[in-house]
Every structure is written in C-alpha cells, then in structure tokens.
PDB file of N, CA and C in Angstrom:
ATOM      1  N   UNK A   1      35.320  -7.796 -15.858  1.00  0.00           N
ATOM      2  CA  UNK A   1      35.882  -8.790 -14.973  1.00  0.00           C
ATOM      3  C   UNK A   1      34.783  -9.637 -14.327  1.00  0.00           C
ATOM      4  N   UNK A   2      33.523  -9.118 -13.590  1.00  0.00           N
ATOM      5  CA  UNK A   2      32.596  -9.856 -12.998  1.00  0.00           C
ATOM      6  C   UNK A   2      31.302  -9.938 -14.000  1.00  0.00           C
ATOM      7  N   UNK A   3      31.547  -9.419 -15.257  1.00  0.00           N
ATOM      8  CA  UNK A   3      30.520  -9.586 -16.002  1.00  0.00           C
ATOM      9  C   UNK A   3      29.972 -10.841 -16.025  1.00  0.00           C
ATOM     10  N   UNK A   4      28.465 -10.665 -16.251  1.00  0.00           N
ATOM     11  CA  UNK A   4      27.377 -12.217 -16.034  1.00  0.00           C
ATOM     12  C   UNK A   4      27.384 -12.450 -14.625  1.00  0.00           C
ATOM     13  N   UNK A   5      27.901 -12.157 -13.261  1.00  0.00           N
ATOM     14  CA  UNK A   5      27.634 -12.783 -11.974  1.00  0.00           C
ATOM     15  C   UNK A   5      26.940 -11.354 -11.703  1.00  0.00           C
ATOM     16  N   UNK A   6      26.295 -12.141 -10.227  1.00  0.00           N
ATOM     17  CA  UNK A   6      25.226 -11.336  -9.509  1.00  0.00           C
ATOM     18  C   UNK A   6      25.650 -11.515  -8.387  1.00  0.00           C
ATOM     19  N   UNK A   7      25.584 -10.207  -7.674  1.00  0.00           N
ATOM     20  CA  UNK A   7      25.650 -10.056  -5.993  1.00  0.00           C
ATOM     21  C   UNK A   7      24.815  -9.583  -5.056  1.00  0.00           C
ATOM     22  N   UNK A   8      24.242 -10.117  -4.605  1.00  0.00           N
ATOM     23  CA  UNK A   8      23.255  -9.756  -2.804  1.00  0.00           C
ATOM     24  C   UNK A   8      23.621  -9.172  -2.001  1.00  0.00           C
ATOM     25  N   UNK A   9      23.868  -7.259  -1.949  1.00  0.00           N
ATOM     26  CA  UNK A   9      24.955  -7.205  -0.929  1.00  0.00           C
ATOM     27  C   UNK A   9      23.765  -6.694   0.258  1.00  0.00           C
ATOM     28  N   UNK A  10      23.773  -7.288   1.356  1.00  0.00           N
ATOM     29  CA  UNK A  10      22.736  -6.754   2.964  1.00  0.00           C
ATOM     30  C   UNK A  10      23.112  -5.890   3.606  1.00  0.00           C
ATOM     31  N   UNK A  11      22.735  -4.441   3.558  1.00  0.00           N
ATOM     32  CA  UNK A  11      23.070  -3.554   4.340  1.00  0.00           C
ATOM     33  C   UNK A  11      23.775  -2.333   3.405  1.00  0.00           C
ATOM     34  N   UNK A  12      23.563  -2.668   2.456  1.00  0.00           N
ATOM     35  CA  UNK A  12      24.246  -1.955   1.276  1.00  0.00           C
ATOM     36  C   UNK A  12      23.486  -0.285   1.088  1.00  0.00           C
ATOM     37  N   UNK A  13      23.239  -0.059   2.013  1.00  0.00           N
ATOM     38  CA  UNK A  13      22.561   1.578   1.849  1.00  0.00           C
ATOM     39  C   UNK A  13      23.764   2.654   2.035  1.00  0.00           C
ATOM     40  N   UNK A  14      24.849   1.869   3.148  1.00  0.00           N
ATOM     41  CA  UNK A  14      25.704   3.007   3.744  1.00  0.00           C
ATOM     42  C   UNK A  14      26.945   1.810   4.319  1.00  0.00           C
ATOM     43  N   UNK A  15      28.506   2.515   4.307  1.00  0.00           N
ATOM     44  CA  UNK A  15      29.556   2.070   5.137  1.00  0.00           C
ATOM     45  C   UNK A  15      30.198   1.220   4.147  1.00  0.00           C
ATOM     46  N   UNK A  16      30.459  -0.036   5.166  1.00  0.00           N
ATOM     47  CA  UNK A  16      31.411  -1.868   4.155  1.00  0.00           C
ATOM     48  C   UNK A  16      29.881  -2.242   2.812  1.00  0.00           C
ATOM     49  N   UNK A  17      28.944  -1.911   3.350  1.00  0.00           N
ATOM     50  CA  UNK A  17      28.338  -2.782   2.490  1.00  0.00           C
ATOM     51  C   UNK A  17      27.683  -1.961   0.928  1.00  0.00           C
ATOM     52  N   UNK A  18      28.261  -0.579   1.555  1.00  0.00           N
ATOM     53  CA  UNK A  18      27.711   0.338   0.369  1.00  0.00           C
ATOM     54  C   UNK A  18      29.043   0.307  -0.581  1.00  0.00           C
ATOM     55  N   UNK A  19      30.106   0.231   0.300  1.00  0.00           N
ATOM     56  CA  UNK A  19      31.507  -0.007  -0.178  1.00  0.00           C
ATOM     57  C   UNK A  19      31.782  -0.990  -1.139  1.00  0.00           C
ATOM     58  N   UNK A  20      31.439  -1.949  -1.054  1.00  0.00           N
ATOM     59  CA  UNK A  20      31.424  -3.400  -1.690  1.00  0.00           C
ATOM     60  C   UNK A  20      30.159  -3.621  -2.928  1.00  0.00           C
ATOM     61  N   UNK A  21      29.155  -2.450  -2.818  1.00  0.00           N
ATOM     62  CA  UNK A  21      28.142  -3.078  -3.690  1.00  0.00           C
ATOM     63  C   UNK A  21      29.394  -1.933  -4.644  1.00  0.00           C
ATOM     64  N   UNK A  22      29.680  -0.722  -4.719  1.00  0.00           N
ATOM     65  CA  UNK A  22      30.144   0.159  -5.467  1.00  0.00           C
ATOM     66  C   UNK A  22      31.264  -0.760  -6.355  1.00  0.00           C
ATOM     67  N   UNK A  23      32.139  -1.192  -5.708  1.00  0.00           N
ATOM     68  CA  UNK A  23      32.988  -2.066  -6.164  1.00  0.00           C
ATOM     69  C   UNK A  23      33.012  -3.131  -6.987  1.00  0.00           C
ATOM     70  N   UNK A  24      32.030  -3.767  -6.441  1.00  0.00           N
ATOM     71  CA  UNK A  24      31.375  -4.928  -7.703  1.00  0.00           C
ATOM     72  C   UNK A  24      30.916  -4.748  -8.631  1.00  0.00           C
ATOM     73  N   UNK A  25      29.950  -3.279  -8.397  1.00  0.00           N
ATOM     74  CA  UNK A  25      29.196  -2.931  -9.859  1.00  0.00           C
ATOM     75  C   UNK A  25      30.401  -2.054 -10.591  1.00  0.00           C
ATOM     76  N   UNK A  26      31.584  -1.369  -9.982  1.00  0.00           N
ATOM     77  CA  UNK A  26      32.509  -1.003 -11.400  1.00  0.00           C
ATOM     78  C   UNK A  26      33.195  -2.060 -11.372  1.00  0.00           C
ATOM     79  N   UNK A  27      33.171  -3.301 -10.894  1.00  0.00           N
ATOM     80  CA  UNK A  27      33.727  -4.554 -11.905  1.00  0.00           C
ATOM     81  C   UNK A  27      32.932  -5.006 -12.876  1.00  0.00           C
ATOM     82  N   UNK A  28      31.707  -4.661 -12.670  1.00  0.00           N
ATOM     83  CA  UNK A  28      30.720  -5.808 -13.584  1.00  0.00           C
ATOM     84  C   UNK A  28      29.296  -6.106 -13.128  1.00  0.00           C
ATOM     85  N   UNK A  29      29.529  -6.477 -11.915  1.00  0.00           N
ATOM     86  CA  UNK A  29      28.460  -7.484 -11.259  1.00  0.00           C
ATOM     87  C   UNK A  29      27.305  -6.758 -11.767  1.00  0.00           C
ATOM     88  N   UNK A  30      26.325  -7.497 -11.780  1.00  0.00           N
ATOM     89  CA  UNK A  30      24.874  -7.252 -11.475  1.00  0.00           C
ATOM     90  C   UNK A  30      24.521  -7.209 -10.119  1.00  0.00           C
ATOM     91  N   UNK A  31      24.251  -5.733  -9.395  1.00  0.00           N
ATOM     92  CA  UNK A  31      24.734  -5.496  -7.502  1.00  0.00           C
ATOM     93  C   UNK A  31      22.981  -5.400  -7.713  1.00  0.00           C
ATOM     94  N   UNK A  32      22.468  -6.791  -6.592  1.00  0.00           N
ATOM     95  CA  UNK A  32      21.015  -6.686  -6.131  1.00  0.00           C
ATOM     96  C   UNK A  32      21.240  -5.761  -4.462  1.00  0.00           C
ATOM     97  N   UNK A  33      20.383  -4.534  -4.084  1.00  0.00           N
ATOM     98  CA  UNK A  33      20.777  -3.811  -2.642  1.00  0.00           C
ATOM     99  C   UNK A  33      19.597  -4.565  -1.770  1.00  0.00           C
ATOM    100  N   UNK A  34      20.261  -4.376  -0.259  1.00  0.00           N
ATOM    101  CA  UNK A  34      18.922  -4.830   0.558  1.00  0.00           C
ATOM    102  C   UNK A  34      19.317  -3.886   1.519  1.00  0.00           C
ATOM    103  N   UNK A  35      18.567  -3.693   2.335  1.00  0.00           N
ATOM    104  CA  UNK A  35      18.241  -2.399   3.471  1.00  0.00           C
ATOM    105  C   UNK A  35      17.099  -2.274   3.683  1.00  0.00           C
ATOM    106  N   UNK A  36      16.837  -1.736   4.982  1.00  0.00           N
ATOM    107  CA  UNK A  36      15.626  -1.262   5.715  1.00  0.00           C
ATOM    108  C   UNK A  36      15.599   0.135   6.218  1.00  0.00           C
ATOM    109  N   UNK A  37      15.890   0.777   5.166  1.00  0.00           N
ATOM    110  CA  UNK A  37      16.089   2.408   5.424  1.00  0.00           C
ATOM    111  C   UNK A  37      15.239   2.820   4.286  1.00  0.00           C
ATOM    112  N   UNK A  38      14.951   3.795   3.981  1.00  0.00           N
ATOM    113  CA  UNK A  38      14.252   4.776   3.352  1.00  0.00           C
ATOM    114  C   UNK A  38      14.409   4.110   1.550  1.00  0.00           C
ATOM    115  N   UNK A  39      12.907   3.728   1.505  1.00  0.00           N
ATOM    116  CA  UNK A  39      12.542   3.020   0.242  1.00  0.00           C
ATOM    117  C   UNK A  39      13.518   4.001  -0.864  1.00  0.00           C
ATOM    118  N   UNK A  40      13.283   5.493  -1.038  1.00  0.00           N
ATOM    119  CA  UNK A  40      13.833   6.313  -1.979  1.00  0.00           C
ATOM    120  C   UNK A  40      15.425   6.771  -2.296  1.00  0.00           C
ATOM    121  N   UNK A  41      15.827   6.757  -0.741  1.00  0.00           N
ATOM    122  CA  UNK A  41      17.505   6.642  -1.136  1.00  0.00           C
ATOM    123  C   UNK A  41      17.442   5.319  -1.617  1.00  0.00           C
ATOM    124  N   UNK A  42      17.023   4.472  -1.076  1.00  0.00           N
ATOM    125  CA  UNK A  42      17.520   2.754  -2.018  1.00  0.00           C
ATOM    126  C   UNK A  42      17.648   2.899  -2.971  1.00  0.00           C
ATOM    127  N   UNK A  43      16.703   3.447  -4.219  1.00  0.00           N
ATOM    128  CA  UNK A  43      16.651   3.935  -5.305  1.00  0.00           C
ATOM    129  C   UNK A  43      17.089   4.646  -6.203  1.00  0.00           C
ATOM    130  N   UNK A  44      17.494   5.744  -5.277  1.00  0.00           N
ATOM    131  CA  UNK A  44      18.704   6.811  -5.563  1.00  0.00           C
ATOM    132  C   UNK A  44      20.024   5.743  -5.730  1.00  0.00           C
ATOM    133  N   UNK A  45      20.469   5.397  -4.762  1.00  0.00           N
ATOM    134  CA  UNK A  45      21.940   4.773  -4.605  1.00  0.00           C
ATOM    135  C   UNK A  45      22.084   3.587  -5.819  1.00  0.00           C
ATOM    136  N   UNK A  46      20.198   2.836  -5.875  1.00  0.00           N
ATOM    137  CA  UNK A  46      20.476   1.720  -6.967  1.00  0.00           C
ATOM    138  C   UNK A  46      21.127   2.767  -7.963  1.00  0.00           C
ATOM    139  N   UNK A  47      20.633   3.905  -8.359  1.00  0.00           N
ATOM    140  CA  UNK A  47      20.750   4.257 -10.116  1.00  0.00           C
ATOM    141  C   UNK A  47      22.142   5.388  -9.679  1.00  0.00           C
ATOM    142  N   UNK A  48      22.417   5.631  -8.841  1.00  0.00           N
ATOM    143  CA  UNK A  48      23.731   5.706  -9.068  1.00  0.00           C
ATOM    144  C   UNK A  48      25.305   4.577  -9.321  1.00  0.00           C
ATOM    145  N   UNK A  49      24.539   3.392  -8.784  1.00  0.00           N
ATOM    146  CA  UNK A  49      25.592   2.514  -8.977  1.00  0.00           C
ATOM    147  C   UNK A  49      25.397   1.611 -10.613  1.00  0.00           C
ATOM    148  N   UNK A  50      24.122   1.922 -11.143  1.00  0.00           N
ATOM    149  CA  UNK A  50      23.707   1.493 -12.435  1.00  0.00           C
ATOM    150  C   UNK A  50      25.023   2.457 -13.176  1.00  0.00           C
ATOM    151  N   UNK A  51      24.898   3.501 -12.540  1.00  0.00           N
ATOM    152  CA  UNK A  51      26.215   4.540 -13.516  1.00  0.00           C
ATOM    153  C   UNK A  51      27.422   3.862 -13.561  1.00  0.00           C
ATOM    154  N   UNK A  52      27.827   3.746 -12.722  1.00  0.00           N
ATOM    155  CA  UNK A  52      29.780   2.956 -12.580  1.00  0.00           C
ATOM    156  C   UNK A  52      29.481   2.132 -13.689  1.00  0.00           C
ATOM    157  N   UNK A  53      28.334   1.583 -14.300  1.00  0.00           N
ATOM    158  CA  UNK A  53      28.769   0.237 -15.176  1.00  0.00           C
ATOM    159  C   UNK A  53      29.117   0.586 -15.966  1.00  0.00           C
TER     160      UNK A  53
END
C-alpha cells in the first residue's frame, strides 16, 4: 500500500510515535526514526520494524 514513500517519524522510540512508525512500516513505508534516547534501542527498534516488512 505505501510502497516507494518514506516517513520521518520524531519521537518514534516509544508511545503515538512508536505507534505510527510500526504502522507505516507494515504498510510499506520506508520508516526513517528520530529520538534522543539511547543510540542502541534506536537500533534495536529500527531492525525490529525492518521485520513487519
């Protein structure tokens, strides 16, 4: 469905915005994360949401 678009979601570590990156990436999107929390969960959470695709 969102295949080929890209999303910027801010705050996307935890809550609405972790909510919404999850969502986009099992539609499709290409989900870019931003946060200022702990470099390694970022990382974690990116390659778990690489999974939903």
């Amino acid at each position: 469905m969102l295949q080929g678009k890209r999303a910027i979601i801010t705050g996307s570590n935890s809550g609405v915005g972790l909510g919404v990156a999850e969502e986009l990436a099992r539609a499709g999107a290409d989900v870019v994360l931003n946060s200022f929390t702990d470099r390694a969960k970022d990382h974690a959470l990116a390659a778990d949401l690489a999974a939903l695709t």
